[in-house]
PDB file of N, CA and C in Angstrom:
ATOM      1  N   UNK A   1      17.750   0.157   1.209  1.00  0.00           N
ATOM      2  CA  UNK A   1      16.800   0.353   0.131  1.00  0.00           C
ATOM      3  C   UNK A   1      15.598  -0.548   0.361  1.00  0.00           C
ATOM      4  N   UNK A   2      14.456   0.106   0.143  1.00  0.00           N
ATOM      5  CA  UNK A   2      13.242  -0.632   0.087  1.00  0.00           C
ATOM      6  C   UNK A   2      13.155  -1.753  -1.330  1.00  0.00           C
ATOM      7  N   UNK A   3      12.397  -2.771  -0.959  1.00  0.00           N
ATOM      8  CA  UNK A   3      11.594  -3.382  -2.109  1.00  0.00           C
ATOM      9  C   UNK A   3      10.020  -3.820  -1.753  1.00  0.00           C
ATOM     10  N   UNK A   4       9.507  -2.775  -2.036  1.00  0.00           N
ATOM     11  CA  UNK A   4       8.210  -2.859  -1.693  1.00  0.00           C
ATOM     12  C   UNK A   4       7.133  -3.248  -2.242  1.00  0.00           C
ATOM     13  N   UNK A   5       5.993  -3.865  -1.243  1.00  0.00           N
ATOM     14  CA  UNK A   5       5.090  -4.472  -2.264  1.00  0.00           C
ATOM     15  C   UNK A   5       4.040  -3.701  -2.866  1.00  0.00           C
ATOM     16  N   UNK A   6       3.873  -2.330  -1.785  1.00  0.00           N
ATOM     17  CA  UNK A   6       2.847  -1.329  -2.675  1.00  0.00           C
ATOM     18  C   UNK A   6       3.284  -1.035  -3.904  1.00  0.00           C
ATOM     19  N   UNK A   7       2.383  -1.448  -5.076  1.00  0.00           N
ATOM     20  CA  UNK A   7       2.958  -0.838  -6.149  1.00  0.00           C
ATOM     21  C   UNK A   7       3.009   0.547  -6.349  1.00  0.00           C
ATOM     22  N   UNK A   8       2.537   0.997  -6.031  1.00  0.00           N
ATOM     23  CA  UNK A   8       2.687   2.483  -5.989  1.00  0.00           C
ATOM     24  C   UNK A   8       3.801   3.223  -5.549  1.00  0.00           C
ATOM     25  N   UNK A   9       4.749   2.399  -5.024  1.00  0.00           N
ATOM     26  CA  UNK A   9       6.155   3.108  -3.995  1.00  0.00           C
ATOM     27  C   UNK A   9       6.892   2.150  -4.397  1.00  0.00           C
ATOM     28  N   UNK A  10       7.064   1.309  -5.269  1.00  0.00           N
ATOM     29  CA  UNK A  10       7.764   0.177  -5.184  1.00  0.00           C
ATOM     30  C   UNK A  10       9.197   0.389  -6.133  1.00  0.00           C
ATOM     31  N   UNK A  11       9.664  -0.371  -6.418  1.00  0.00           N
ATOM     32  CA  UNK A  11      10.781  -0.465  -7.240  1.00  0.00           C
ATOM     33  C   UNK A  11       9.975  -0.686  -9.117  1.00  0.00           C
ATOM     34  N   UNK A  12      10.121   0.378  -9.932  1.00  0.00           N
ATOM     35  CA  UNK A  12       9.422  -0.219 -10.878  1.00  0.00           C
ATOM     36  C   UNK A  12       8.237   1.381 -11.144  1.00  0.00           C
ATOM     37  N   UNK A  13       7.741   1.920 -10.100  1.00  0.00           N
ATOM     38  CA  UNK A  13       7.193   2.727  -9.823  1.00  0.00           C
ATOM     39  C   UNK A  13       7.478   4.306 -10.106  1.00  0.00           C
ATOM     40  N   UNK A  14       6.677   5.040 -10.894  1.00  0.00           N
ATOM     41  CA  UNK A  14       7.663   6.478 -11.467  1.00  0.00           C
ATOM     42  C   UNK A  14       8.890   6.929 -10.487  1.00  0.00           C
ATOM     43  N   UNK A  15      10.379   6.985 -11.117  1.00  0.00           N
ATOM     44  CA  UNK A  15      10.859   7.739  -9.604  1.00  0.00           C
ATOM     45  C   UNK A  15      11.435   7.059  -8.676  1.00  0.00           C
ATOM     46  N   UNK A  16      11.310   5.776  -8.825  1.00  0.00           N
ATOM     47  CA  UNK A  16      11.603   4.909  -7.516  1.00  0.00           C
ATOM     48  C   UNK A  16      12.196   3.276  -8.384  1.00  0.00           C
ATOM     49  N   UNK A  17      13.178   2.953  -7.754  1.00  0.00           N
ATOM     50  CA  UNK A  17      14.675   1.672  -8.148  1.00  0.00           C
ATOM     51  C   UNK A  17      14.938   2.108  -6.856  1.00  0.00           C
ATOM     52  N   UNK A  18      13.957   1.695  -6.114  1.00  0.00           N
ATOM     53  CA  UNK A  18      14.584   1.590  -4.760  1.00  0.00           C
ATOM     54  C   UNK A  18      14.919   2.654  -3.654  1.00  0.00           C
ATOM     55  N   UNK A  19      14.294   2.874  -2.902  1.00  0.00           N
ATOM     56  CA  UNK A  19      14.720   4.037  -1.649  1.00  0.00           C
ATOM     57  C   UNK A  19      14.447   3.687  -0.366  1.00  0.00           C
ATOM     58  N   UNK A  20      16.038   4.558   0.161  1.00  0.00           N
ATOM     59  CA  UNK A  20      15.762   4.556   1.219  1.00  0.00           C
ATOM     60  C   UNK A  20      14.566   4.856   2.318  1.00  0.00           C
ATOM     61  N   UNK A  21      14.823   3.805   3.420  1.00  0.00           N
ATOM     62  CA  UNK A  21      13.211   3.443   4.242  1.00  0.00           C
ATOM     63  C   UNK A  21      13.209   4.972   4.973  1.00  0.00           C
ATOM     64  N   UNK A  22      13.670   5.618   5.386  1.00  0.00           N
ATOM     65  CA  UNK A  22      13.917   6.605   5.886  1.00  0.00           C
ATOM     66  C   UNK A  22      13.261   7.794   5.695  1.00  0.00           C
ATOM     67  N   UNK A  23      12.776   7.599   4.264  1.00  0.00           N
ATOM     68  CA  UNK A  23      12.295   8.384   3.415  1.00  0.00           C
ATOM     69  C   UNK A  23      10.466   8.560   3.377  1.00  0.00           C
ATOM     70  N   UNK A  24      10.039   7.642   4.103  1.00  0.00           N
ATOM     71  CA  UNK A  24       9.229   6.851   3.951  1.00  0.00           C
ATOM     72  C   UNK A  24       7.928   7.628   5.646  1.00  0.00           C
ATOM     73  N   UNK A  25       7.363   7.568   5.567  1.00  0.00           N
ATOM     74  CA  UNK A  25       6.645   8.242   6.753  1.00  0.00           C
ATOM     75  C   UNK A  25       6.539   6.619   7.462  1.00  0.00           C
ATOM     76  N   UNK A  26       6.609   6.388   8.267  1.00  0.00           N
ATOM     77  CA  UNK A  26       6.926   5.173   9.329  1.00  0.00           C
ATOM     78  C   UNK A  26       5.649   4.400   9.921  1.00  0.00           C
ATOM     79  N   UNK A  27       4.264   5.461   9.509  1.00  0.00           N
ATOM     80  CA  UNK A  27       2.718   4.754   9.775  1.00  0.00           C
ATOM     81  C   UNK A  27       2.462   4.178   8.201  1.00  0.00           C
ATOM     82  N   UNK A  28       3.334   4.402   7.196  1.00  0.00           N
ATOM     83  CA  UNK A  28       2.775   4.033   6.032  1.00  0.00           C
ATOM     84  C   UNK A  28       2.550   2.739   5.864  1.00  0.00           C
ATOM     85  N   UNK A  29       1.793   1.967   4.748  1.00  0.00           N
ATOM     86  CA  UNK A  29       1.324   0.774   4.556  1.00  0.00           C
ATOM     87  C   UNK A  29       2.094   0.236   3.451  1.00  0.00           C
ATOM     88  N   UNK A  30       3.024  -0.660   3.647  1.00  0.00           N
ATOM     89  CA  UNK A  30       3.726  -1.124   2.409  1.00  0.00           C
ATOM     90  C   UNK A  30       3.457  -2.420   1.942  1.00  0.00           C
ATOM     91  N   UNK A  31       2.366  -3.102   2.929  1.00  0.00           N
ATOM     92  CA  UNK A  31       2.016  -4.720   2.435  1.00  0.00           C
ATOM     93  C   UNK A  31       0.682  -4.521   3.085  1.00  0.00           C
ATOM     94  N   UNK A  32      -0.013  -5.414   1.965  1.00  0.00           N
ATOM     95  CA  UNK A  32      -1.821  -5.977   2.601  1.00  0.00           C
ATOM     96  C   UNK A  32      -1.574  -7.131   1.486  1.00  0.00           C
ATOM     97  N   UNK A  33      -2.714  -7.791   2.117  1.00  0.00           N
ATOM     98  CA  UNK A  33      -3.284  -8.946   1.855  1.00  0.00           C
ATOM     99  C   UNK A  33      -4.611  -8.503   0.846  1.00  0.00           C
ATOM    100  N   UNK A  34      -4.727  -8.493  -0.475  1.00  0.00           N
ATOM    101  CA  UNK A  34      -5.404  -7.794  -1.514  1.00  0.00           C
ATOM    102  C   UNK A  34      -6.624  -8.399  -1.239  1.00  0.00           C
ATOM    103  N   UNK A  35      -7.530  -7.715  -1.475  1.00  0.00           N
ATOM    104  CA  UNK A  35      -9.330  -8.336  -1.678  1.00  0.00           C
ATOM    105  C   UNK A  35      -9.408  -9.593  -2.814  1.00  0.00           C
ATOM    106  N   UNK A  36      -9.549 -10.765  -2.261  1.00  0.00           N
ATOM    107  CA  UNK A  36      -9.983 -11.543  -3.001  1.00  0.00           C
ATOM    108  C   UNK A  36     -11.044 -11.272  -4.167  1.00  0.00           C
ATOM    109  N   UNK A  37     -12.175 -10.577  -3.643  1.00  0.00           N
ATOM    110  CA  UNK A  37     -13.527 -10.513  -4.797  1.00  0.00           C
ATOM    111  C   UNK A  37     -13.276  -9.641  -5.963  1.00  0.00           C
ATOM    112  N   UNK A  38     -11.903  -8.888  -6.443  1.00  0.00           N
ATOM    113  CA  UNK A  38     -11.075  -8.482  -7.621  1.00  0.00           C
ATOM    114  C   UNK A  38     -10.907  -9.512  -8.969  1.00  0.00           C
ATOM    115  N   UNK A  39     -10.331 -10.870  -8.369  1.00  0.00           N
ATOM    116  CA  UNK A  39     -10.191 -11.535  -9.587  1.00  0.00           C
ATOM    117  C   UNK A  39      -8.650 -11.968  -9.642  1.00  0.00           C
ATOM    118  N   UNK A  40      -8.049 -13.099 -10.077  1.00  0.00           N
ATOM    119  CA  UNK A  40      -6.829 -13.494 -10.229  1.00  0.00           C
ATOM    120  C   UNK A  40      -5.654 -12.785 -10.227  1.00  0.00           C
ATOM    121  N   UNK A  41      -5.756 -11.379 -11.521  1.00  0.00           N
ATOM    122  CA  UNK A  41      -5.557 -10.622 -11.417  1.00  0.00           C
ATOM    123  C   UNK A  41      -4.632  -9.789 -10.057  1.00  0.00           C
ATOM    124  N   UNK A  42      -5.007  -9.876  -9.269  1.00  0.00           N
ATOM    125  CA  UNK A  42      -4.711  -9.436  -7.789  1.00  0.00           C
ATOM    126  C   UNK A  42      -3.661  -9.778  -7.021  1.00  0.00           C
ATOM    127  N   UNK A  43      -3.601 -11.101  -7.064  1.00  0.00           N
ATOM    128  CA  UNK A  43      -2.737 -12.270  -6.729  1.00  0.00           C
ATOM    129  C   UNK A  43      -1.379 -12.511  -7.424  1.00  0.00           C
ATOM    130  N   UNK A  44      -1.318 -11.780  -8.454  1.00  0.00           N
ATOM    131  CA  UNK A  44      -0.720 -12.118  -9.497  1.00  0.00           C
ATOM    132  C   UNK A  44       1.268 -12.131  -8.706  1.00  0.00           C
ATOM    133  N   UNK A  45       1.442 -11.020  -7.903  1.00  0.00           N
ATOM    134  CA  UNK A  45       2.939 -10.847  -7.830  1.00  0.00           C
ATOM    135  C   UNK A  45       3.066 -10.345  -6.261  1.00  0.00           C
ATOM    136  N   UNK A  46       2.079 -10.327  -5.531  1.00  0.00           N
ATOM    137  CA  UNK A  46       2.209  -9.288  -4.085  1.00  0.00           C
ATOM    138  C   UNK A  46       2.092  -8.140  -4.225  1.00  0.00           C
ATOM    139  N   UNK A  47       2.199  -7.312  -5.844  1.00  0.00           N
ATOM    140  CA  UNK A  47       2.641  -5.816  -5.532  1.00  0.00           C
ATOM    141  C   UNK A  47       1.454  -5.371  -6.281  1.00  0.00           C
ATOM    142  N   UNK A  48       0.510  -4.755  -5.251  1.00  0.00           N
ATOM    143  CA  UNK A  48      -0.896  -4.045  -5.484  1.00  0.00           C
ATOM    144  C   UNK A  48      -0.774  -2.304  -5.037  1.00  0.00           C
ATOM    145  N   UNK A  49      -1.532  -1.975  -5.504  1.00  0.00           N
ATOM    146  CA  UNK A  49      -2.030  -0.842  -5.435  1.00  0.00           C
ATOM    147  C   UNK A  49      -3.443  -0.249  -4.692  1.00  0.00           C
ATOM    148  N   UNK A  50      -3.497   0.684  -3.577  1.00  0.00           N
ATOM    149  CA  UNK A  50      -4.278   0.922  -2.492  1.00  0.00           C
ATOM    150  C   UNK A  50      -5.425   0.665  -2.772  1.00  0.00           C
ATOM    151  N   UNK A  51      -5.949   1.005  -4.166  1.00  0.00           N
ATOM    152  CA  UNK A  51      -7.706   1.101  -4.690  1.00  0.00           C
ATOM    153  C   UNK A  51      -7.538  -0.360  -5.031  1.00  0.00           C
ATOM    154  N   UNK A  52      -6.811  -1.171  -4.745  1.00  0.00           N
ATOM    155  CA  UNK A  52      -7.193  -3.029  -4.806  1.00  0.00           C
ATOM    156  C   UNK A  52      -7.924  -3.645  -3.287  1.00  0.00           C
ATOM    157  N   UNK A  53      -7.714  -2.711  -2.774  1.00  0.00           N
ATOM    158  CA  UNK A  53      -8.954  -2.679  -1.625  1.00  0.00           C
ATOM    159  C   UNK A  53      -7.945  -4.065  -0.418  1.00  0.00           C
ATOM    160  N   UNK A  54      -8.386  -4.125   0.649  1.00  0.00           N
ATOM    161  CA  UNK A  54      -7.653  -4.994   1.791  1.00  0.00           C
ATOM    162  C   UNK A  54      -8.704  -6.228   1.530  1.00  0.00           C
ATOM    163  N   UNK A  55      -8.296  -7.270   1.860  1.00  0.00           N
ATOM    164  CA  UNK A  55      -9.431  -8.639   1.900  1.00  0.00           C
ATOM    165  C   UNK A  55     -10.333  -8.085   3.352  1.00  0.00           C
ATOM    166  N   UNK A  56     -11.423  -8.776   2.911  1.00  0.00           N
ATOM    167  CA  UNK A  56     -12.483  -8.627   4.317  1.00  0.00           C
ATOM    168  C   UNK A  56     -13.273 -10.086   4.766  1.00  0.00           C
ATOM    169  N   UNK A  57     -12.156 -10.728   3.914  1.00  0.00           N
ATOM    170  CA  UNK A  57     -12.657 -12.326   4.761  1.00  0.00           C
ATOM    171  C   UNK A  57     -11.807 -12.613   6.158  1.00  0.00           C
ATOM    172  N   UNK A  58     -11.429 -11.754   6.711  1.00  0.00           N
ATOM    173  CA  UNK A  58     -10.871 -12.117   7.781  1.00  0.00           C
ATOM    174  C   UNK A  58     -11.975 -11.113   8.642  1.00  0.00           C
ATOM    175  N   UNK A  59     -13.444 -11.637   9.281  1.00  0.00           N
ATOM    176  CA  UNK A  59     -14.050 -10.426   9.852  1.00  0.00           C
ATOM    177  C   UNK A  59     -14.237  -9.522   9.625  1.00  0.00           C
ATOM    178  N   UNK A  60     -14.161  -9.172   8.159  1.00  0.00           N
ATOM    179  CA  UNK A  60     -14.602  -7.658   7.161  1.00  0.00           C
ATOM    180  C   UNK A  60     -13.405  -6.897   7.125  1.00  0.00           C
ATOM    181  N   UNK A  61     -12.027  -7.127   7.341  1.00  0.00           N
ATOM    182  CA  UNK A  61     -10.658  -6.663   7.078  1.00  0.00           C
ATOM    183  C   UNK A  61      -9.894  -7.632   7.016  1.00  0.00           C
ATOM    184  N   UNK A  62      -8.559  -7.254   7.144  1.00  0.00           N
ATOM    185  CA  UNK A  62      -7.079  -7.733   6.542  1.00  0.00           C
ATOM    186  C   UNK A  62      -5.971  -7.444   7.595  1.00  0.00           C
ATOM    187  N   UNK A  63      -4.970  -7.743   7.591  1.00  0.00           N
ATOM    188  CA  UNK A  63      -3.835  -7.289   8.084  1.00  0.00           C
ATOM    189  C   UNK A  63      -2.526  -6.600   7.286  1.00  0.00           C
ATOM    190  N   UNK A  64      -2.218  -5.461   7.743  1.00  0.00           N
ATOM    191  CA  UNK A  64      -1.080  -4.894   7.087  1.00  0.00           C
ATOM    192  C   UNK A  64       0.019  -4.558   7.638  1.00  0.00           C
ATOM    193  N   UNK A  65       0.662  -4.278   6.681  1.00  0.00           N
ATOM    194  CA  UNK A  65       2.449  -3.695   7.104  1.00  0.00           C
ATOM    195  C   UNK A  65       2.605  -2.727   7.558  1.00  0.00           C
ATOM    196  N   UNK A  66       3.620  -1.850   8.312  1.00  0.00           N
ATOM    197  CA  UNK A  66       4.206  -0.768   7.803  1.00  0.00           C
ATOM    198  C   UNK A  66       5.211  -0.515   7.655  1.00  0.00           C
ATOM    199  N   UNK A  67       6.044   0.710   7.227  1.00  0.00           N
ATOM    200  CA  UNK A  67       7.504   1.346   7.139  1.00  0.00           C
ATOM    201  C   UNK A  67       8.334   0.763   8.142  1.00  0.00           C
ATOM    202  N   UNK A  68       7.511   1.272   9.288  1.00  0.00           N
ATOM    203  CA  UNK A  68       8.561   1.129  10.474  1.00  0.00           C
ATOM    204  C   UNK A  68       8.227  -0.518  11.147  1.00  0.00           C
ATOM    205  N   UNK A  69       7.627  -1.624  10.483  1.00  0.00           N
ATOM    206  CA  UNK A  69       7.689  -2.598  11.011  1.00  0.00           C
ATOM    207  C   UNK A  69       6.066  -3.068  11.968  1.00  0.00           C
ATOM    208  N   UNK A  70       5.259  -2.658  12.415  1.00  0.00           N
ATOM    209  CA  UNK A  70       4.353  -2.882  13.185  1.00  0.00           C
ATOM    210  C   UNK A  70       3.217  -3.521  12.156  1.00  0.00           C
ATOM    211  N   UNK A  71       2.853  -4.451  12.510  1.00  0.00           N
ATOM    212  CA  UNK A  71       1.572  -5.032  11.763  1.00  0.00           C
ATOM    213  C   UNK A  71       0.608  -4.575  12.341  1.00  0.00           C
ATOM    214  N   UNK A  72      -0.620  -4.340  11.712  1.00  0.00           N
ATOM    215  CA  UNK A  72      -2.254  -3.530  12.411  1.00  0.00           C
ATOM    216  C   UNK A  72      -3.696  -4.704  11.635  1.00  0.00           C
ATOM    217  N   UNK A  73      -4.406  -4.765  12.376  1.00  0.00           N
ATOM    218  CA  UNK A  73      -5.334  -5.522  11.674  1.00  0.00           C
ATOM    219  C   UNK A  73      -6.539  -3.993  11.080  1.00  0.00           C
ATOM    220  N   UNK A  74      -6.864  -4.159   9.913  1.00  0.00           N
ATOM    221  CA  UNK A  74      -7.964  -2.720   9.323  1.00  0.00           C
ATOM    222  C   UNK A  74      -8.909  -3.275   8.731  1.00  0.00           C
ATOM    223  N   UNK A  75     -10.307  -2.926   8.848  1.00  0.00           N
ATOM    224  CA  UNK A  75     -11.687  -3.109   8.667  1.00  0.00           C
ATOM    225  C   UNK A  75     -11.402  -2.340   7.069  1.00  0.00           C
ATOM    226  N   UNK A  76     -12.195  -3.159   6.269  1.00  0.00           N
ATOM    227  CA  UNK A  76     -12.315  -2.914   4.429  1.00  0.00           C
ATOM    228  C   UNK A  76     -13.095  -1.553   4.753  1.00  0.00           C
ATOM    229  N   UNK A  77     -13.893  -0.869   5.763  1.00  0.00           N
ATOM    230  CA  UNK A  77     -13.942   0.055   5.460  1.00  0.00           C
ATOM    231  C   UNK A  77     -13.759   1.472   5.711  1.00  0.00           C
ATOM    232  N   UNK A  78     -12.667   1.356   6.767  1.00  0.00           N
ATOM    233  CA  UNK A  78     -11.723   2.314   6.948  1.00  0.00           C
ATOM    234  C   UNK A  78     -10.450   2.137   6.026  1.00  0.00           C
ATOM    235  N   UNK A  79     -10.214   1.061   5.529  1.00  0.00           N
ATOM    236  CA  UNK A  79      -9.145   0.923   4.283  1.00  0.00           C
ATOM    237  C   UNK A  79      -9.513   1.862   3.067  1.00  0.00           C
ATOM    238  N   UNK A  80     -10.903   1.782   2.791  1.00  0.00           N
ATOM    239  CA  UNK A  80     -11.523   2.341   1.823  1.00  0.00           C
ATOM    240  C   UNK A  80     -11.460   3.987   1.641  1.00  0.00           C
ATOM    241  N   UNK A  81     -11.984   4.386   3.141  1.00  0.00           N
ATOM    242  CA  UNK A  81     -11.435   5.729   3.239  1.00  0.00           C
ATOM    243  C   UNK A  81      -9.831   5.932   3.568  1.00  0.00           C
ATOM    244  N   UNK A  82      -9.001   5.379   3.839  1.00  0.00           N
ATOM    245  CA  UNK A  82      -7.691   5.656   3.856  1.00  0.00           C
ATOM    246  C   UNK A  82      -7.416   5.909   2.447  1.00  0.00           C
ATOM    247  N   UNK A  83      -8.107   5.241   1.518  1.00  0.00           N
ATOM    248  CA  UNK A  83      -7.969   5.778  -0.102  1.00  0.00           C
ATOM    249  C   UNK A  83      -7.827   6.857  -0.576  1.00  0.00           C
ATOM    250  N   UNK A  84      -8.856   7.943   0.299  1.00  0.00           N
ATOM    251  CA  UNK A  84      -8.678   9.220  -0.215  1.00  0.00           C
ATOM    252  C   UNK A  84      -8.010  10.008   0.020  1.00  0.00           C
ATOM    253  N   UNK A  85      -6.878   9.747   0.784  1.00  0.00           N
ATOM    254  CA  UNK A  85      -6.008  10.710   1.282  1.00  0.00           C
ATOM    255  C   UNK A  85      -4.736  10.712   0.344  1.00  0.00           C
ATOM    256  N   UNK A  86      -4.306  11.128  -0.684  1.00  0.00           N
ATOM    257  CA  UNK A  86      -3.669  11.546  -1.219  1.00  0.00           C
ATOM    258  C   UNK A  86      -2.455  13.058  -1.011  1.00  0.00           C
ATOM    259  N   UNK A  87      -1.324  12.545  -0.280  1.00  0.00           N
ATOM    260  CA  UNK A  87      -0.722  11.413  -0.308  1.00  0.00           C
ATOM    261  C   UNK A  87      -1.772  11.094   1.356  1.00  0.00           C
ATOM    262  N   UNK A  88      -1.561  10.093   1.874  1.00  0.00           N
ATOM    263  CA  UNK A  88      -1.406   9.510   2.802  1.00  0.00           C
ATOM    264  C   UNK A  88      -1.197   7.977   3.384  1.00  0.00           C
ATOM    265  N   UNK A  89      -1.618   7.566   4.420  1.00  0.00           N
ATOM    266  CA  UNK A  89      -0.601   6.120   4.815  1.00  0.00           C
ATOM    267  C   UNK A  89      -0.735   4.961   3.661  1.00  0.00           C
ATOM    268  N   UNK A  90      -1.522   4.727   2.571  1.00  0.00           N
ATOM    269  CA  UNK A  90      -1.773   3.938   1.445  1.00  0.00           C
ATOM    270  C   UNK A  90      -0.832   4.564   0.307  1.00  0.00           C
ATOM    271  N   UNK A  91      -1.279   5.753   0.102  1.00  0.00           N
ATOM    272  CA  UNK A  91      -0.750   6.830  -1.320  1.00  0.00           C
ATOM    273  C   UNK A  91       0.604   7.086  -0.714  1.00  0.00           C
ATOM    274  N   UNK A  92       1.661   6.668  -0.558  1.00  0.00           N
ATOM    275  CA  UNK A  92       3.043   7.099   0.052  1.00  0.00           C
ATOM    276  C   UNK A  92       4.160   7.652  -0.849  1.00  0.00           C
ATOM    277  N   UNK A  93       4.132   7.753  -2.077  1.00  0.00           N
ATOM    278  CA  UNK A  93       5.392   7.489  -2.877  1.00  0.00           C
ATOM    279  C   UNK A  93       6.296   9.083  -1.904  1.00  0.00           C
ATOM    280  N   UNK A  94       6.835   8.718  -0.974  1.00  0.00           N
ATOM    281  CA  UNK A  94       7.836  10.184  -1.042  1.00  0.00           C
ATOM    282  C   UNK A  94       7.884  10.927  -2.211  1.00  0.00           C
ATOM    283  N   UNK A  95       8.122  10.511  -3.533  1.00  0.00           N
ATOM    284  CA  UNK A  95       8.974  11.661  -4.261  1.00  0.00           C
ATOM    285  C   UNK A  95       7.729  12.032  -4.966  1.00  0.00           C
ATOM    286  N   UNK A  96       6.175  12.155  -4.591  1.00  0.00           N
ATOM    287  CA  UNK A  96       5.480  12.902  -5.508  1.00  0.00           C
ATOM    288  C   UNK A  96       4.557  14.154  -3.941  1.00  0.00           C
ATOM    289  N   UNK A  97       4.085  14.378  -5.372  1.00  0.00           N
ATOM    290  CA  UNK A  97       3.272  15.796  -4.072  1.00  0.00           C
ATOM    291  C   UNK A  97       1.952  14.700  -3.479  1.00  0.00           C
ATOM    292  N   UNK A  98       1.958  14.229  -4.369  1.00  0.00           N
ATOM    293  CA  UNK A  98       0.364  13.519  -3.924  1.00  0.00           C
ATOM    294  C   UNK A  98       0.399  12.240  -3.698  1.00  0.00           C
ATOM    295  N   UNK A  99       1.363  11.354  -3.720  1.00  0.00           N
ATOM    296  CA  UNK A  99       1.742  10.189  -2.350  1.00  0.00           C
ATOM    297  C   UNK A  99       1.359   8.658  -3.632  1.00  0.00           C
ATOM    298  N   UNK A 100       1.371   9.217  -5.123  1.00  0.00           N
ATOM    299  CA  UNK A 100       1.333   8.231  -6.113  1.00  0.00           C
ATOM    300  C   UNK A 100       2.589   8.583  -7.876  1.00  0.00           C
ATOM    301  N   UNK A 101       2.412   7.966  -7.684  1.00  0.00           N
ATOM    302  CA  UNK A 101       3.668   7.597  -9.124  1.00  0.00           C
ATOM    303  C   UNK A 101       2.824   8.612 -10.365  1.00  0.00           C
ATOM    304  N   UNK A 102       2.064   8.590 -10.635  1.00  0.00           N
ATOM    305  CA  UNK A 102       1.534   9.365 -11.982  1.00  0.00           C
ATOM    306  C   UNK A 102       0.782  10.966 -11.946  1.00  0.00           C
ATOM    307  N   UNK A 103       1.562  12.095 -11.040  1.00  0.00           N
ATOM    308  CA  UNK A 103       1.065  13.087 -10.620  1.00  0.00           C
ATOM    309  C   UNK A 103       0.423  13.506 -12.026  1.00  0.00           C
TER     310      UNK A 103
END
């Protein structure tokens, strides 16, 4: 069983107390390092949501997770467009059509 930090797929999340990783598309993004210029707010627990944007004090991106284990370093603004892909590698929840908790 997963415990993930995307809130969007996480434990807590419509649908989801946990699932198997398996389930999970294996390029997906289950941890970033949130954009600082949000606000405290952000920081609050690890478990963010894709439109909280990647930090870009590391050279204008962040580093992230995935499913299957591989860390990737991503520029804030290809993160930005990874946003719109619904579902896709940000929007993941398996159990919806459109890859978020509130279809």
């Amino acid at each position: 069983m997963t415990d993930l930090a995307n809130g969007d797929s996480g434990p807590g999340a419509v649908g989801c107390n946990g699932l198997p990783l398996e389930l999970f598309n294996p390029n997906g993004v289950c941890y970033w390092e949130s954009d600082e210029r949000h606000g405290i707010g952000d920081w609050n627990d690890g478990a963010n949501f894709p439109d909280d944007c990647v930090t870009a004090r590391h050279g204008g991106g962040g580093t992230l997770a995935s499913f299957d284990g591989h860390a990737e370093w991503m520029r804030q603004t290809e993160w930005t467009n990874e946003t719109t892909f619904k579902p896709g590698r940000l929007w993941c929840n398996p159990l919806t059509t459109n890859g978020y908790a509130w279809n």
